[in-house]
N, C-alpha and C. Protein backbone atom coordinates (compact mmCIF):
# COMPACT_ATOMS: atom_id res chain seq x y z
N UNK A 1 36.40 -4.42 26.72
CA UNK A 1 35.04 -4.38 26.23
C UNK A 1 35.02 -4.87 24.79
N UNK A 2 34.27 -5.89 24.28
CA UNK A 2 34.19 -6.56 23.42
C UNK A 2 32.75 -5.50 22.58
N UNK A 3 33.21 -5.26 21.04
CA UNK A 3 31.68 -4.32 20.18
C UNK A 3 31.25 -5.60 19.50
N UNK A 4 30.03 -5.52 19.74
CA UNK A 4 29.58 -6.03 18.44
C UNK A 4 30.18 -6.26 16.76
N UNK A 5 30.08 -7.64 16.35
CA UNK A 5 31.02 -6.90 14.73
C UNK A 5 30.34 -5.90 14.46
N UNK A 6 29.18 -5.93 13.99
CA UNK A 6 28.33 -4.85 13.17
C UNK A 6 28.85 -3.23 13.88
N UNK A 7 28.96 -3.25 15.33
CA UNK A 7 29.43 -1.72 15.95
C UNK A 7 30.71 -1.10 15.31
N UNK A 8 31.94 -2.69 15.21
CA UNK A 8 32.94 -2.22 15.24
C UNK A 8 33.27 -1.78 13.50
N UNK A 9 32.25 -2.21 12.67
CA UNK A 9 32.49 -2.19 11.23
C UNK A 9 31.85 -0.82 11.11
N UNK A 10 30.71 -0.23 11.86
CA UNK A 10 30.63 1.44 11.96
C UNK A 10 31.43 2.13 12.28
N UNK A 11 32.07 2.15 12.88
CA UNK A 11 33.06 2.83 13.82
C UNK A 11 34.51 2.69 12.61
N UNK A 12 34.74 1.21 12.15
CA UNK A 12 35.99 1.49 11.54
C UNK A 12 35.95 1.62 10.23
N UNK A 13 34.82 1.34 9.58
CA UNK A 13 34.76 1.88 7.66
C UNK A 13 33.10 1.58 7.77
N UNK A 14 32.77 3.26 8.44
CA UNK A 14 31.67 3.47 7.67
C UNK A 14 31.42 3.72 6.13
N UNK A 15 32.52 3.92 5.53
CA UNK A 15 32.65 3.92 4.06
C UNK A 15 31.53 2.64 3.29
N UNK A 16 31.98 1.70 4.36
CA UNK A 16 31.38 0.29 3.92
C UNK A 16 29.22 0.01 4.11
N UNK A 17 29.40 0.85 5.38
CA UNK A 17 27.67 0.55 5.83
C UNK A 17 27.49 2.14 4.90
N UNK A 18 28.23 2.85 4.55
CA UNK A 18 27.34 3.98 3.17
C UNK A 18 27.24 3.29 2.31
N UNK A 19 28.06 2.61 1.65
CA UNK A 19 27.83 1.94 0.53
C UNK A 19 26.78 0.64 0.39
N UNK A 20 26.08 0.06 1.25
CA UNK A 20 25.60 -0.69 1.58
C UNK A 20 23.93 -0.41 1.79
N UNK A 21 24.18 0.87 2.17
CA UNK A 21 23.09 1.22 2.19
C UNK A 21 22.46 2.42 0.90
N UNK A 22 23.68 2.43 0.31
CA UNK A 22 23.25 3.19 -0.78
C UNK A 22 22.54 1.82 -2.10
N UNK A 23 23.54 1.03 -2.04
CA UNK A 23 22.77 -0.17 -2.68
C UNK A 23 21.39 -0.55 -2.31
N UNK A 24 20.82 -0.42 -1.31
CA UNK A 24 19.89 -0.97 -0.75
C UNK A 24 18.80 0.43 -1.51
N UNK A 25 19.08 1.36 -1.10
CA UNK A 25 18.40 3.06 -1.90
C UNK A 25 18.52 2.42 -3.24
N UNK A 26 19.20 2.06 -3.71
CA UNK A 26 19.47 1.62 -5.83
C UNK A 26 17.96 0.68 -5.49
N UNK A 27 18.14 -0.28 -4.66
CA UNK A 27 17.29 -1.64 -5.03
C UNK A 27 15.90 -1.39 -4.79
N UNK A 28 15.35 -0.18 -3.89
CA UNK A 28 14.08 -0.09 -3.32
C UNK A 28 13.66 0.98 -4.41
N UNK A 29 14.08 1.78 -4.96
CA UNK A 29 13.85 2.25 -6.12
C UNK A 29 13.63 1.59 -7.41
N UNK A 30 14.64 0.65 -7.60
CA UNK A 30 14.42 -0.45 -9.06
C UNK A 30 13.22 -1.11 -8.64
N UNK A 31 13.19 -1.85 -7.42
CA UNK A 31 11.60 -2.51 -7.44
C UNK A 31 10.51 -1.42 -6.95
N UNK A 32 10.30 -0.38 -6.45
CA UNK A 32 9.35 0.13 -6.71
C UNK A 32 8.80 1.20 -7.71
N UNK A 33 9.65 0.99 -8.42
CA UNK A 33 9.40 1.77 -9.93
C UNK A 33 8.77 0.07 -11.01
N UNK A 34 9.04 -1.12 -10.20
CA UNK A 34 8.65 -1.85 -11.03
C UNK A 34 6.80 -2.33 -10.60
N UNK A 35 6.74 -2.05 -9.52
CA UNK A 35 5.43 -2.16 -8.87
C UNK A 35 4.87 -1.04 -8.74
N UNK A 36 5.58 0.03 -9.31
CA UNK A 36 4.91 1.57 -8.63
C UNK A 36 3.53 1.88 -9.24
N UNK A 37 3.12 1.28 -10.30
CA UNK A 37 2.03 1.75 -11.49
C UNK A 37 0.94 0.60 -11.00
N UNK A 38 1.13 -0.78 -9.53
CA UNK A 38 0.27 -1.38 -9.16
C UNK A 38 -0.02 -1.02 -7.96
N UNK A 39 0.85 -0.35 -7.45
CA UNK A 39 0.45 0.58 -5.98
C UNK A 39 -0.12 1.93 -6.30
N UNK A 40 -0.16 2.26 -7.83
CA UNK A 40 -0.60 3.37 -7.71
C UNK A 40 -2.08 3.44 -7.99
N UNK A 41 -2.39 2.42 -9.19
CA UNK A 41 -3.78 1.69 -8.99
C UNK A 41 -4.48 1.46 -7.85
N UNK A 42 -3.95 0.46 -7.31
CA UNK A 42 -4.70 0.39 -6.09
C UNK A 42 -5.02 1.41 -5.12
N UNK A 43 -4.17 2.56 -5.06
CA UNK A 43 -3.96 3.60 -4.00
C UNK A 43 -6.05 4.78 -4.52
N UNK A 44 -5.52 4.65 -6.80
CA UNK A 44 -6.46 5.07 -7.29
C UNK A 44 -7.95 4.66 -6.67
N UNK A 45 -7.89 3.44 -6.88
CA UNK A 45 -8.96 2.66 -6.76
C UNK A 45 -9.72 2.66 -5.21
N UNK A 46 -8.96 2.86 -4.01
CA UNK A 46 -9.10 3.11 -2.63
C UNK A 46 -9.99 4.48 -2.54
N UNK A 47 -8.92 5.31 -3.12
CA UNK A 47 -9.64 6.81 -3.03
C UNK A 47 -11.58 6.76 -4.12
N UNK A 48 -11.38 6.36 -5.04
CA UNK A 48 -12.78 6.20 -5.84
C UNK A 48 -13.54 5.18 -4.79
N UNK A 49 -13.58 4.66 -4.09
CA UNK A 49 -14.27 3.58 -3.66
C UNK A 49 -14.39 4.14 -2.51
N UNK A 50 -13.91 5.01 -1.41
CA UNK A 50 -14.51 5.93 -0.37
C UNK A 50 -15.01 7.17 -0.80
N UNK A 51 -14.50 8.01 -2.07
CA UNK A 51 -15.39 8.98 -2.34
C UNK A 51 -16.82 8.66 -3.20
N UNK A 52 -16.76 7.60 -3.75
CA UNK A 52 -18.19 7.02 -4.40
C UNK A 52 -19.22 6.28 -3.28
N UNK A 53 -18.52 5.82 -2.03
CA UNK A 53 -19.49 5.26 -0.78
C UNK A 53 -19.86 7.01 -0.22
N UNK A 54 -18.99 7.82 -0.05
CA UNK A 54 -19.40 9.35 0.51
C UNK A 54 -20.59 9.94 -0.21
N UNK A 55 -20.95 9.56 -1.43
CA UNK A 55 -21.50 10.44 -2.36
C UNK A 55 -22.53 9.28 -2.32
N UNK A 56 -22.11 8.30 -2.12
CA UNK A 56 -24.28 7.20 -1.73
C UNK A 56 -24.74 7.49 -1.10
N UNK A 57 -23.70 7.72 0.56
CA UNK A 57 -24.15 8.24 1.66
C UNK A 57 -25.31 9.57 1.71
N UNK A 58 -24.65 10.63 1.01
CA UNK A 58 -24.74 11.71 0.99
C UNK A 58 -26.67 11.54 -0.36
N UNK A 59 -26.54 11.01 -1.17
CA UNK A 59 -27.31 10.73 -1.82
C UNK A 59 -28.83 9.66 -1.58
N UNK A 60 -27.89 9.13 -0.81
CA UNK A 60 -29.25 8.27 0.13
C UNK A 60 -29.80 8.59 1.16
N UNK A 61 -29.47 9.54 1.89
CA UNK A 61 -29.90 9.87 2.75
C UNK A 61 -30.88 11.77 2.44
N UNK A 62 -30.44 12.31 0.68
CA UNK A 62 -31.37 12.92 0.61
C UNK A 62 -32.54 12.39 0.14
N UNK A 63 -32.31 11.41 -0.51
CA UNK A 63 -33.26 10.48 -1.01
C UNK A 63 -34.25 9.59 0.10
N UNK A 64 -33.68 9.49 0.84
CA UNK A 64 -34.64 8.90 2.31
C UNK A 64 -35.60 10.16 2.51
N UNK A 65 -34.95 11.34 2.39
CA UNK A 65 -35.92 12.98 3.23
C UNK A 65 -36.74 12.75 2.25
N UNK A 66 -36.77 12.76 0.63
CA UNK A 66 -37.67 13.23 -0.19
C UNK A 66 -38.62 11.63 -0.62
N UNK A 67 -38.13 10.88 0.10
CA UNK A 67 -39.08 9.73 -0.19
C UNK A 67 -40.28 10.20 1.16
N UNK A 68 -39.68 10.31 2.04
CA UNK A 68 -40.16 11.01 3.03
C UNK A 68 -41.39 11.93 2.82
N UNK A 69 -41.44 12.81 1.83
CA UNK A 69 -42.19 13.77 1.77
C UNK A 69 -43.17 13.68 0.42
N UNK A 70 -42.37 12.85 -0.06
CA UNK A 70 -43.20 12.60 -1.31
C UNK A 70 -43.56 10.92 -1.55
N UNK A 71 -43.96 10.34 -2.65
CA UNK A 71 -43.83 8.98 -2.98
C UNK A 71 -42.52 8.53 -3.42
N UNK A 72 -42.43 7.21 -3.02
CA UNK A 72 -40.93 7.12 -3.67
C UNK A 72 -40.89 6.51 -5.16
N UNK A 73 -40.05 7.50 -6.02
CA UNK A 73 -39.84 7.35 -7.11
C UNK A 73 -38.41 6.44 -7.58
N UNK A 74 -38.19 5.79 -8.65
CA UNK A 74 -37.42 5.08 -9.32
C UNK A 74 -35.91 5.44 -9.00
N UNK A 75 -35.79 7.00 -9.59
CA UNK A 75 -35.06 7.91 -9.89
C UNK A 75 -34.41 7.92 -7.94
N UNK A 76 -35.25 7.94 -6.94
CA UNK A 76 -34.40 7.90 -5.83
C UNK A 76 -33.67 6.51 -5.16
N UNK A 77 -34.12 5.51 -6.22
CA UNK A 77 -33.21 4.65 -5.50
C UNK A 77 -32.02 4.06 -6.52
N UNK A 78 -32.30 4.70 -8.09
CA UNK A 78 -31.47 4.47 -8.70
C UNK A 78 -30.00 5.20 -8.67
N UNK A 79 -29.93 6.77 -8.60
CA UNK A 79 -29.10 7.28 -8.59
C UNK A 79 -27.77 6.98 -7.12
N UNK A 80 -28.53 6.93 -5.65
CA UNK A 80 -27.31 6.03 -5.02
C UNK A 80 -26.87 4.86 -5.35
N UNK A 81 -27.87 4.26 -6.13
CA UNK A 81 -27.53 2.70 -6.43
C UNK A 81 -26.32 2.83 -7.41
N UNK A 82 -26.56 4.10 -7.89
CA UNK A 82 -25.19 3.79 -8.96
C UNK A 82 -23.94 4.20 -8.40
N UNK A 83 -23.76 4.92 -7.47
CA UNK A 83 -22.67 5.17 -6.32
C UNK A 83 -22.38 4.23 -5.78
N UNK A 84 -23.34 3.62 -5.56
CA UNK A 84 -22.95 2.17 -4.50
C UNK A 84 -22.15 0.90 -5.37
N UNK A 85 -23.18 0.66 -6.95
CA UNK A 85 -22.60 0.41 -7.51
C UNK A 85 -20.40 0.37 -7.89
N UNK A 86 -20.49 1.74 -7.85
CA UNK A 86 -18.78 2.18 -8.12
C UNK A 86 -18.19 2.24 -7.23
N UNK A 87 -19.00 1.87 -5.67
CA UNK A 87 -17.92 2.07 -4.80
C UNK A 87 -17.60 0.55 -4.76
N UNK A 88 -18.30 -0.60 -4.84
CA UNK A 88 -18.16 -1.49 -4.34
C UNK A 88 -17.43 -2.11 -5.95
N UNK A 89 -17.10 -1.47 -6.99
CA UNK A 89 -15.99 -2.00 -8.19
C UNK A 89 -15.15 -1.89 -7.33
N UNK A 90 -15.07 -0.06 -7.40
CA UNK A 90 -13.89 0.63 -6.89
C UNK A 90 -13.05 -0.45 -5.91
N UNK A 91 -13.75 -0.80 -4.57
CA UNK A 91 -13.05 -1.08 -3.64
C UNK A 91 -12.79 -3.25 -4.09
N UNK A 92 -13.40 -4.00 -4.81
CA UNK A 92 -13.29 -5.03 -5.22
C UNK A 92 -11.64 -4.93 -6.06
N UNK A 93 -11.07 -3.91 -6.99
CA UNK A 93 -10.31 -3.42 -7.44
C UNK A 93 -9.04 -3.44 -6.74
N UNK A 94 -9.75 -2.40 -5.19
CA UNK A 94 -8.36 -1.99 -4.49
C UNK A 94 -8.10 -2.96 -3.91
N UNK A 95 -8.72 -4.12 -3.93
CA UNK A 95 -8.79 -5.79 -2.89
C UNK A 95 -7.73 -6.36 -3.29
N UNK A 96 -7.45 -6.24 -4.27
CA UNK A 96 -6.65 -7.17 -5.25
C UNK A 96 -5.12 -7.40 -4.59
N UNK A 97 -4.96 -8.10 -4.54
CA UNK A 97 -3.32 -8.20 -4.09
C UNK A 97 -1.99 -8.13 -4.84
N UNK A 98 -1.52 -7.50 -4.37
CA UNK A 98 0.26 -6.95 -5.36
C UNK A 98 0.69 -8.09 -5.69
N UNK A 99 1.43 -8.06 -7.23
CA UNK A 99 2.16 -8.95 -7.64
C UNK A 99 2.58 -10.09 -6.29
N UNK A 100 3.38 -11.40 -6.60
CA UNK A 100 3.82 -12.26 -5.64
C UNK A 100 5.28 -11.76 -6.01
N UNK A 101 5.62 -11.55 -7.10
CA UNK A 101 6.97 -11.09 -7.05
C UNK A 101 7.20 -9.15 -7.02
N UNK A 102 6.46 -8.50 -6.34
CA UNK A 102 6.51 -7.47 -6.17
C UNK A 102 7.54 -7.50 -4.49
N UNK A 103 9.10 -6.65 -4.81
CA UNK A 103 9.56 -6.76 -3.45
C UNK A 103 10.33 -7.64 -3.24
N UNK A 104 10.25 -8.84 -4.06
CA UNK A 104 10.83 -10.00 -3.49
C UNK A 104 12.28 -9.73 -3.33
N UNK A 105 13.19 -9.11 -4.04
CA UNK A 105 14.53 -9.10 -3.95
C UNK A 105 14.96 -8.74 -2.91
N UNK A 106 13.88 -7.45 -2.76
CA UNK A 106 14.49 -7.07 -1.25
C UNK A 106 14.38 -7.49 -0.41
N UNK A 107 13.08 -8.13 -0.18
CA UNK A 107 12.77 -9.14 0.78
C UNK A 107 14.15 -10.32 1.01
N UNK A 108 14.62 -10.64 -0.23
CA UNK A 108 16.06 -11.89 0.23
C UNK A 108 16.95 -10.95 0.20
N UNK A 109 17.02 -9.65 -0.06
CA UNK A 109 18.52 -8.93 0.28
C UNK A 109 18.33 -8.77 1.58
N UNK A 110 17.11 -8.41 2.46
CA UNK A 110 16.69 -7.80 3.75
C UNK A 110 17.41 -9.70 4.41
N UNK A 111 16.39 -10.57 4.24
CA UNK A 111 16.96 -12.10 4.95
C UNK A 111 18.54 -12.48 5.15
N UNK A 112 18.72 -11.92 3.94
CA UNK A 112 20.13 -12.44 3.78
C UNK A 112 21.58 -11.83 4.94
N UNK A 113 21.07 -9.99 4.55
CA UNK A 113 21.36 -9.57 5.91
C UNK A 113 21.11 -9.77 6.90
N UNK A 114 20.10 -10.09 7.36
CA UNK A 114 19.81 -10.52 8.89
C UNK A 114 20.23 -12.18 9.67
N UNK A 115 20.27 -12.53 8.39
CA UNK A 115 20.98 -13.73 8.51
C UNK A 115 22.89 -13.69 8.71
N UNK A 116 23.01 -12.93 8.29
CA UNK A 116 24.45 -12.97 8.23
C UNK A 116 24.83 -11.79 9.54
N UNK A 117 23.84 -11.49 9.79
CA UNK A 117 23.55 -10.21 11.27
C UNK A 117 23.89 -11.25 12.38
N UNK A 118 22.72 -12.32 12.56
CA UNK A 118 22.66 -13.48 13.71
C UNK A 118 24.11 -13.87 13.37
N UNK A 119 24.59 -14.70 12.74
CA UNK A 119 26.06 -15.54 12.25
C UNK A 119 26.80 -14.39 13.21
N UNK A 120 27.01 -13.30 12.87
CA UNK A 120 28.16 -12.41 13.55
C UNK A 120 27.78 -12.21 14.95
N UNK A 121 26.46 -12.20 15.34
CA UNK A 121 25.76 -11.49 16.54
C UNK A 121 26.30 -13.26 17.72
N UNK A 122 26.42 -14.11 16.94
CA UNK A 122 26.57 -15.34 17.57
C UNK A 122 28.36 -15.88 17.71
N UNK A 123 28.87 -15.28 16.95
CA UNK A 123 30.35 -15.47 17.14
C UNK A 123 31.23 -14.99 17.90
């Protein structure tokens, strides 16, 4: 019975796939401590931009009852408007797309392995 390289390199120095993968733990940490303060923005900006659409919702629709019952005043279409307003920053904000070099290393450490995965998977 013939293993896979990759099986037989578990089996005979896992020493080697710990260490390998502890590098890989070093590298996903170094880059996401380097992007972490643009994922965390955006993550910010997500949450303000559904709780500021909740609170138009919630605001326009008391504002529909009391236009309802009364004349409609200024004051009821301004105050959702300004919710609506911040949700639609908010979420223009969270639109934005992550760095181009956010990831990238790992992204060619991830290729590079898988590339050198096929090479062995083919020999």
């Amino acid at each position: 019975m013939v293993l896979h390289p990759l099986l037989s390199v578990l089996v005979r120095r896992p020493d080697l796939v710990l260490a390998h993968l502890a590098g890989y733990a070093t590298l996903i940490r170094e880059e996401a401590s380097a992007t972490g303060s643009a994922i965390v923005r955006r993550a910010l900006a997500w949450a303000v931009a559904i709780l500021s659409f909740t609170v138009f919702l919630v605001l326009a629709g008391v504002a529909a009852m009391l236009a309802a019952l009364h004349a409609v005043h200024w004051v009821l279409l301004l105050v959702p408007g300004i919710a609506l307003v911040l949700s639609v920053l908010a979420w223009a904000q969270a639109r934005q797309k992550l760095p181009a070099e956010a990831l990238s290393e790992l992204r060619s450490q991830l290729d590079a392995d898988i590339e050198i995965l096929r090479t062995l998977g083919s020999a």
